[in-house]
Protein backbone atom coordinates (compact mmCIF):
# COMPACT_ATOMS: atom_id res chain seq x y z
CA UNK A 1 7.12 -13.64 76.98
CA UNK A 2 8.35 -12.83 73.43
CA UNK A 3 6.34 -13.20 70.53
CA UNK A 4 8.01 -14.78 67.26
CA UNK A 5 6.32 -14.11 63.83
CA UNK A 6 6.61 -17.20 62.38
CA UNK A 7 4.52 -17.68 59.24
CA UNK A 8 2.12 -15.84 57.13
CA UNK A 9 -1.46 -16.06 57.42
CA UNK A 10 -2.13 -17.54 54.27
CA UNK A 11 -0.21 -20.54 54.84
CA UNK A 12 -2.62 -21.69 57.68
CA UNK A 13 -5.48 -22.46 55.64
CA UNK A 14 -8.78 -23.45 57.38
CA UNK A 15 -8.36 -27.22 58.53
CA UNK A 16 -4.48 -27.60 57.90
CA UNK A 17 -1.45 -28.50 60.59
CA UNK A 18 1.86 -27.07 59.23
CA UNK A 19 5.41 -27.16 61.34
CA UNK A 20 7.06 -24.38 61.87
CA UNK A 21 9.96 -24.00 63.81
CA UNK A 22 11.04 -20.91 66.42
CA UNK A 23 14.93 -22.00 67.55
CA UNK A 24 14.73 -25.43 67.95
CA UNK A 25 11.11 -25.68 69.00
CA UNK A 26 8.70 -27.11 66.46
CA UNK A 27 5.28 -25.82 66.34
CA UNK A 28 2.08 -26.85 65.36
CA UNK A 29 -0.42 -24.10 63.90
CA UNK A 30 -3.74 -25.07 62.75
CA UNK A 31 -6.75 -22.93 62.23
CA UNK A 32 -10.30 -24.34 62.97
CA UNK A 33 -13.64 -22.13 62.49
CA UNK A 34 -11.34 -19.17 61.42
CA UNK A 35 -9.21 -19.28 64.66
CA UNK A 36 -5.43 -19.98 64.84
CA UNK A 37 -4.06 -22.31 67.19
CA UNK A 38 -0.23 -23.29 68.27
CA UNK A 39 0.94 -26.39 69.63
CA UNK A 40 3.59 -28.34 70.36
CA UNK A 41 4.33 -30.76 67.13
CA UNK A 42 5.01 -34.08 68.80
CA UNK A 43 2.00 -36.22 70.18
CA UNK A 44 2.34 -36.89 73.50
CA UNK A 45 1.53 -40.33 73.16
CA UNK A 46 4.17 -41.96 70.65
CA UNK A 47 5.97 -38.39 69.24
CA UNK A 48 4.13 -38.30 65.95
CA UNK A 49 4.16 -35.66 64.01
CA UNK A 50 1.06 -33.77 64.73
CA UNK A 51 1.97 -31.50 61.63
CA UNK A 52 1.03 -34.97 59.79
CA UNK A 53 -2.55 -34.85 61.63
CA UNK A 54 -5.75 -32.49 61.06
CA UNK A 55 -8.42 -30.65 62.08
CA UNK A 56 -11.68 -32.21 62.93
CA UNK A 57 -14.70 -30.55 64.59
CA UNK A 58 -13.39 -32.60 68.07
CA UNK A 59 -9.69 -31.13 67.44
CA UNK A 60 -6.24 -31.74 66.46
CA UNK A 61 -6.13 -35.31 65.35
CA UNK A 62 -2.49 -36.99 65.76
CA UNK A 63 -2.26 -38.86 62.03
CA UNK A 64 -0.76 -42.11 63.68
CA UNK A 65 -3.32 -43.75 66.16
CA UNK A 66 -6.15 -41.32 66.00
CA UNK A 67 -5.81 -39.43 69.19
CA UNK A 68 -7.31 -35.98 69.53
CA UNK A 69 -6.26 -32.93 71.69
CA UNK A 70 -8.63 -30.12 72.31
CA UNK A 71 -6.98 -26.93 70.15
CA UNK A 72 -7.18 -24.62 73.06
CA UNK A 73 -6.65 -26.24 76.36
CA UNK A 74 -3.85 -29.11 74.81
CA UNK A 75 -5.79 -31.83 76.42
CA UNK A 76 -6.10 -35.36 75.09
CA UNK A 77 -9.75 -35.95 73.93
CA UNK A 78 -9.23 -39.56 72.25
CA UNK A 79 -7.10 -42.15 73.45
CA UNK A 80 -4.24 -43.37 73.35
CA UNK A 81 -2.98 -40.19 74.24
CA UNK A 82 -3.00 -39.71 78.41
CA UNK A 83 -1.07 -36.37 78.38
CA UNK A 84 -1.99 -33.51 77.16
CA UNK A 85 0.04 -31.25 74.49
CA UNK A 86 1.99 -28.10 74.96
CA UNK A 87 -0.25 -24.96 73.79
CA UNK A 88 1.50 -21.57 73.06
CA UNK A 89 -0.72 -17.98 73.11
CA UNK A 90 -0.98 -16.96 69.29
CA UNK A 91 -2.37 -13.94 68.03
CA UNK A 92 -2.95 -12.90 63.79
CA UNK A 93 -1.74 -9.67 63.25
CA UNK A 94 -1.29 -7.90 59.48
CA UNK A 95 -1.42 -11.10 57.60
CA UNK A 96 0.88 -12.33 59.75
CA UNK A 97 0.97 -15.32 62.68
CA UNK A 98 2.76 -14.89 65.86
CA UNK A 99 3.46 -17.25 68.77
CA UNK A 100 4.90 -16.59 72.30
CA UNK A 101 7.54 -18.24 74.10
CA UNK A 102 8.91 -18.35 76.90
CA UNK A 103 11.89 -20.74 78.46
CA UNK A 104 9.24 -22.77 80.50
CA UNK A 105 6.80 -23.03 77.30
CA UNK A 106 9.65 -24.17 75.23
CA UNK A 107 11.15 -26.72 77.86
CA UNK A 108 7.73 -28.15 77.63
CA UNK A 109 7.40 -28.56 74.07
CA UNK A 110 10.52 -30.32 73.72
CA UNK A 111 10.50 -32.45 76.05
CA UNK A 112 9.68 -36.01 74.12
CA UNK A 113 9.47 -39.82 75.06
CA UNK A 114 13.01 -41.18 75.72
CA UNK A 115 14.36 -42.60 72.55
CA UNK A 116 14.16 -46.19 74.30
CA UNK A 117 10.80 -46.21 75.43
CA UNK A 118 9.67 -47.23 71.47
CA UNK A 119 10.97 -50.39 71.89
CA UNK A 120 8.43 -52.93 72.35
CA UNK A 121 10.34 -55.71 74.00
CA UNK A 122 14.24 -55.62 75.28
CA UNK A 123 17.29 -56.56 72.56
CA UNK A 124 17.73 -60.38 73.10
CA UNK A 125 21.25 -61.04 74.41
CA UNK A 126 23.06 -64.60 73.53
C-alpha cells in the first residue's frame, strides 16, 4: 500500500471534514479528539458530500439526512445510511497528513449509486 501526503496538518482543524483528492479518489479527513481520520467522501446512502458534513461526538455526520458513520470502523451509526463507508489507514507525520491506498481501497471508494437510482419514480412516456 502506498501512502499519499495529501494535506497539511493545519488544514484539518479539530471538528472539520475537508475533500481532498489522491488521483481521482476523493477523500474525507476529519479529526475528532485530536485524531485524524480518512474516508471515502460520498455517503453511502444518497452520495452526499460527506466533506459538507461534521464531526459530532457519535461521528461523521453526512450534512444531507443526518446519517452518521463511526470515524474508525466506516460503519453507519444513524439511519438512513445501511452501508457502511470506505475508511483508508492515515497516519500525521511532520505537520503533514498521509493516507494509503491501494487498488482495492480505491475501487471501493469510488464506487457510487448508479446515476439512475436518484430518480424517485420512472420518466412518464406518452
Amino acid at each position: 500500500m502506498e501512502f499519499h501526503k495529501i494535506a497539511r496538518s493545519g488544514q484539518i482543524p479539530e471538528g472539520v471534514v475537508r475533500r481532498f483528492f489522491v488521483g481521482d479518489v476523493e477523500v474525507a479527513l476529519s479529526r475528532s479528539e485530536g485524531e485524524i481520520h480518512a474516508t471515502s467522501n460520498y455517503c453511502s446512502h444518497l452520495d452526499c458530500l460527506l466533506s459538507s458534513g461534521k464531526v459530532t461526538d457519535e461521528g461523521l455526520l453526512c450534512s444531507c439526512h443526518g446519517s452518521v458513520f463511526d470515524l474508525v470502523s466506516g460503519e453507519p451509526l444513524c439511519p438512513p445510511a445501511t452501508r457502511p463507508i470506505t475508511v483508508f489507514p492515515v497516519r500525521e507525520e511532520d505537520g503533514h497528513v498521509y493516507v494509503g491506498i491501494d487498488e482495492k481501497l480505491a475501487a471501493a471508494a469510488m464506487k457510487r449509486r448508479a446515476a439512475g437510482s436518484r430518480r424517485l419514480s420512472a420518466p412518464r412516456t406518452t
